[in-house]
Protein backbone atom coordinates (compact mmCIF):
# COMPACT_ATOMS: atom_id res chain seq x y z
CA UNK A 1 -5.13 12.11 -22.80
CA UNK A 2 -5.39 9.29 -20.52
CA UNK A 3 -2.02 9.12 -18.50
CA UNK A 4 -2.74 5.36 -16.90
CA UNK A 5 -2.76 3.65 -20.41
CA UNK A 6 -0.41 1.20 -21.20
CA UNK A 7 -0.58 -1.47 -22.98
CA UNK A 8 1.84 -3.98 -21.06
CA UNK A 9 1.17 -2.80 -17.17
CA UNK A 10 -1.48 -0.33 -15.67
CA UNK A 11 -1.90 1.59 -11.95
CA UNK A 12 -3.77 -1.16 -10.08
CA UNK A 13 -3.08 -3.98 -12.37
CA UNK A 14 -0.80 -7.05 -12.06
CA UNK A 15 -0.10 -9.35 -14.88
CA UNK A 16 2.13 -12.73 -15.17
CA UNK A 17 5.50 -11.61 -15.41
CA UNK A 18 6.39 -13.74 -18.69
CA UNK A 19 3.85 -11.59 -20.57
CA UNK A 20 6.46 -8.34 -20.03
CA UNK A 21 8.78 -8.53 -23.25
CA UNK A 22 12.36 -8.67 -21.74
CA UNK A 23 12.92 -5.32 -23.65
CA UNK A 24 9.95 -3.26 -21.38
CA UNK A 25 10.85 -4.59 -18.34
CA UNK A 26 12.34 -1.75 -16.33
CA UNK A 27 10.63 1.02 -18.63
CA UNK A 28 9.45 3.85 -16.81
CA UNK A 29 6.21 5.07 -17.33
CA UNK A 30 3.19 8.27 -16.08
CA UNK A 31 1.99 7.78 -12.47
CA UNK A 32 -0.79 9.58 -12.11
CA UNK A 33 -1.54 11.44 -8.72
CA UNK A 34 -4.65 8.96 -8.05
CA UNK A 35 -5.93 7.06 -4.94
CA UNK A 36 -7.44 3.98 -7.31
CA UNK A 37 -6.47 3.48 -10.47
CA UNK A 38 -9.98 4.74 -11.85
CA UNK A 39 -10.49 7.38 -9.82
CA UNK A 40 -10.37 11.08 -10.98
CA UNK A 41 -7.05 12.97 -10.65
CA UNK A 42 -6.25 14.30 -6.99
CA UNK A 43 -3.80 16.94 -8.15
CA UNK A 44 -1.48 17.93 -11.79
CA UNK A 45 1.11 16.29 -10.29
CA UNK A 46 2.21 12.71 -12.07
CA UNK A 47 5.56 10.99 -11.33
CA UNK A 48 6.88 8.13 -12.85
CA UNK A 49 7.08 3.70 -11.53
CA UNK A 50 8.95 1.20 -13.18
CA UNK A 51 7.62 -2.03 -14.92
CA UNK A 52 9.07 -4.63 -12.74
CA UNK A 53 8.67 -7.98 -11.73
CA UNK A 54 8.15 -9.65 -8.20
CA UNK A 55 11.08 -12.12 -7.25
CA UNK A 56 10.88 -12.10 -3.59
CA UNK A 57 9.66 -15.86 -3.55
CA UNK A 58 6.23 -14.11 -1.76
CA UNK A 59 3.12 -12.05 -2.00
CA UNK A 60 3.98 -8.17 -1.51
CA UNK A 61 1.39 -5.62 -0.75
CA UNK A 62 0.81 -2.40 -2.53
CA UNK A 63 2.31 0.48 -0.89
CA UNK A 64 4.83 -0.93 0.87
CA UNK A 65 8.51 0.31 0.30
CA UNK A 66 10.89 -2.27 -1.75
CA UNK A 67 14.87 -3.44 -2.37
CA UNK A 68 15.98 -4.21 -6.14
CA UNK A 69 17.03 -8.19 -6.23
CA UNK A 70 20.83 -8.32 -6.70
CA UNK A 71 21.78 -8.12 -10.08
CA UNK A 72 18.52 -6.58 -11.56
CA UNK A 73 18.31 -3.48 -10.20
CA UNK A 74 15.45 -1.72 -11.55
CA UNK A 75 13.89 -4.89 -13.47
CA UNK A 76 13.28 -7.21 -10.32
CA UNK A 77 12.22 -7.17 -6.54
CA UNK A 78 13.70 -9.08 -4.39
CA UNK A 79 12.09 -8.27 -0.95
CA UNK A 80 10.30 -5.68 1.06
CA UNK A 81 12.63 -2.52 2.86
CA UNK A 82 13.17 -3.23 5.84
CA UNK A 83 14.14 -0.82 8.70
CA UNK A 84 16.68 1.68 7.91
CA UNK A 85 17.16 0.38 4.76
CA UNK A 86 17.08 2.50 1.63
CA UNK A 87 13.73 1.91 -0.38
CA UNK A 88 14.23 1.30 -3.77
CA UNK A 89 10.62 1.68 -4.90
CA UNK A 90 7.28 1.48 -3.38
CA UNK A 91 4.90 -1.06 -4.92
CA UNK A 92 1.78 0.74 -6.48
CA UNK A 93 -0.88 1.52 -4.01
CA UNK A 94 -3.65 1.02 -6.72
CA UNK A 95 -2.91 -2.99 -6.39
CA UNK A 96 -6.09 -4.81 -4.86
CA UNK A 97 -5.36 -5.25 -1.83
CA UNK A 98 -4.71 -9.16 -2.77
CA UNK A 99 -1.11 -7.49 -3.26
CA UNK A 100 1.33 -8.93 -6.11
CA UNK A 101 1.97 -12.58 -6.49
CA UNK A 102 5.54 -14.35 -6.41
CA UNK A 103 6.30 -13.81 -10.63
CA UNK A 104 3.72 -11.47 -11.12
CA UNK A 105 4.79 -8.16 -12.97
CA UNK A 106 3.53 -4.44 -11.33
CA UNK A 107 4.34 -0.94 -11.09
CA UNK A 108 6.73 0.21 -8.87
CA UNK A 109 7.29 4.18 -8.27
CA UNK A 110 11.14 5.03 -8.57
CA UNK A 111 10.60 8.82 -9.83
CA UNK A 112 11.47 10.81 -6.49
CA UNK A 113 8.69 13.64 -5.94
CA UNK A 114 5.65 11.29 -7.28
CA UNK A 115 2.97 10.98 -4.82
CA UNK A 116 2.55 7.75 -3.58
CA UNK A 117 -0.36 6.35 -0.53
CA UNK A 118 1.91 4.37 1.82
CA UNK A 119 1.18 2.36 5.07
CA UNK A 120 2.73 3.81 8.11
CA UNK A 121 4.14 1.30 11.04
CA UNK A 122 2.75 3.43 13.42
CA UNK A 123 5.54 4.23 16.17
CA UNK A 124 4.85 7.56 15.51
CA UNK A 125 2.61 10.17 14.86
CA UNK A 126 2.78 12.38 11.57
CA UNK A 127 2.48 15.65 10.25
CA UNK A 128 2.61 17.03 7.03
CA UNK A 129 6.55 18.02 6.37
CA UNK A 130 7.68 15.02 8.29
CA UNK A 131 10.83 13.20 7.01
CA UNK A 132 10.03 9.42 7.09
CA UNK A 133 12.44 6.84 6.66
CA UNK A 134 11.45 2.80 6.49
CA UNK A 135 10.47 0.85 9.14
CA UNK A 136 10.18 -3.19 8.85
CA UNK A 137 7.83 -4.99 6.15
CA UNK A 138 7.97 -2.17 3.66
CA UNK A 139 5.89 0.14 6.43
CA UNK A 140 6.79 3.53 7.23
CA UNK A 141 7.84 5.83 10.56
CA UNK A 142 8.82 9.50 11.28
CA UNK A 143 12.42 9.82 11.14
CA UNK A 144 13.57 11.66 14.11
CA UNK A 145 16.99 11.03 14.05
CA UNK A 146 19.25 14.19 13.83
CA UNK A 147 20.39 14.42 10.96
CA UNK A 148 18.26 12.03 9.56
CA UNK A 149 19.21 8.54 9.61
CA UNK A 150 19.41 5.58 7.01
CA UNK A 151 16.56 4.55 5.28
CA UNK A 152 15.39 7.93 4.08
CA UNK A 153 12.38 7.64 2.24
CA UNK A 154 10.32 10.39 1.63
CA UNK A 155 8.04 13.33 3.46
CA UNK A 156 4.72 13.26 4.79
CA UNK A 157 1.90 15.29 2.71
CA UNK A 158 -1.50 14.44 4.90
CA UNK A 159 -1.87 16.84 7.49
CA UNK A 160 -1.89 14.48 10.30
CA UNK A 161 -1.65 10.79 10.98
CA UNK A 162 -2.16 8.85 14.15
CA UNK A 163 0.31 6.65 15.63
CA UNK A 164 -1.93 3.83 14.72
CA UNK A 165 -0.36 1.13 12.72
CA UNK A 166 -1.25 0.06 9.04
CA UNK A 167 -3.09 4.01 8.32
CA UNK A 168 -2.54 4.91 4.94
CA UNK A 169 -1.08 7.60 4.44
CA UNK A 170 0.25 10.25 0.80
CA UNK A 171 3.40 10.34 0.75
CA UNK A 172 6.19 12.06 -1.58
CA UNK A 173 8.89 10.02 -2.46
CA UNK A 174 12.55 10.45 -2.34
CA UNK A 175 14.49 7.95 -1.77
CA UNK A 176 18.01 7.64 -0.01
């Protein structure tokens, strides 16, 4: 079975946001444990992303962490996390790297534990196990506060990452 089917919005695929039927929009649906939305599976693992639509008046790129526009929580984004904010979602990192146009509809993963390839701001250096937390633009950092501050976002699962900014980088998410 072929878990990146669906018929209104795919991993690594954008479409106009008037094509979603008003009734799908916010539906959850399988995301896969992939690095491109061809490629083979990297693990069993699938989570889940939301169909959702870009509001933020700009261009977001994929993997970068997201807030829900007021009012349409789950259906609409309204602009990239910024630091020590809570990330809703994190845009799909199977997007062309073109990112997701002003109206445009995508997948955004919601479904703490799914695997997700995020770009880190690089402040810091990571490890696998690291608590991360959002840093400005959507971007990600090492949370070192004790106990861990606002903006929680997730763990680290690559074994290490330089402090070099805009590496990619798996990580799980779980938000809050």
């Amino acid at each position: 079975m072929d878990t990146n089917v669906n018929a209104l919005c795919s991993q690594g695929q954008t479409t106009l946001g008037t094509r979603i039927p008003a009734s799908s929009l916010g539906q959850m649906v399988p995301f896969p444990h992939k690095l491109t939305a061809n490629g083979d599976l990297l693990s069993g693992r699938s989570g889940g992303a939301r169909i959702v639509i870009n509001d933020s008046g700009g261009t977001l790129l994929p993997g970068r962490g997201i807030r829900w526009k007021d009012g349409y929580y789950g259906l609409k984004i309204g602009a990239l996390s910024g630091a020590g904010e809570p990330a809703d979602g994190v845009i799909d990192h199977t997007i062309p790297s073109a990112g997701v146009a002003n109206g445009d509809a995508c997948l955004v993963v919601t479904q703490p534990g799914t695997p997700v390839y995020v770009v880190t701001d690089g402040a810091n250096a990571l490890a696998r196990g690291d608590y991360l937390k959002t840093a400005a633009d959507g971007e990600f950092t090492k949370d070192t506060g004790t106990p861990s501050t606002n903006g929680k976002a997730g763990s680290c699962e690559d074994t290490t990452i330089a402090a070099t900014d805009q590496l990619r980088f798996w990580m799980e998410f779980s938000p809050h």
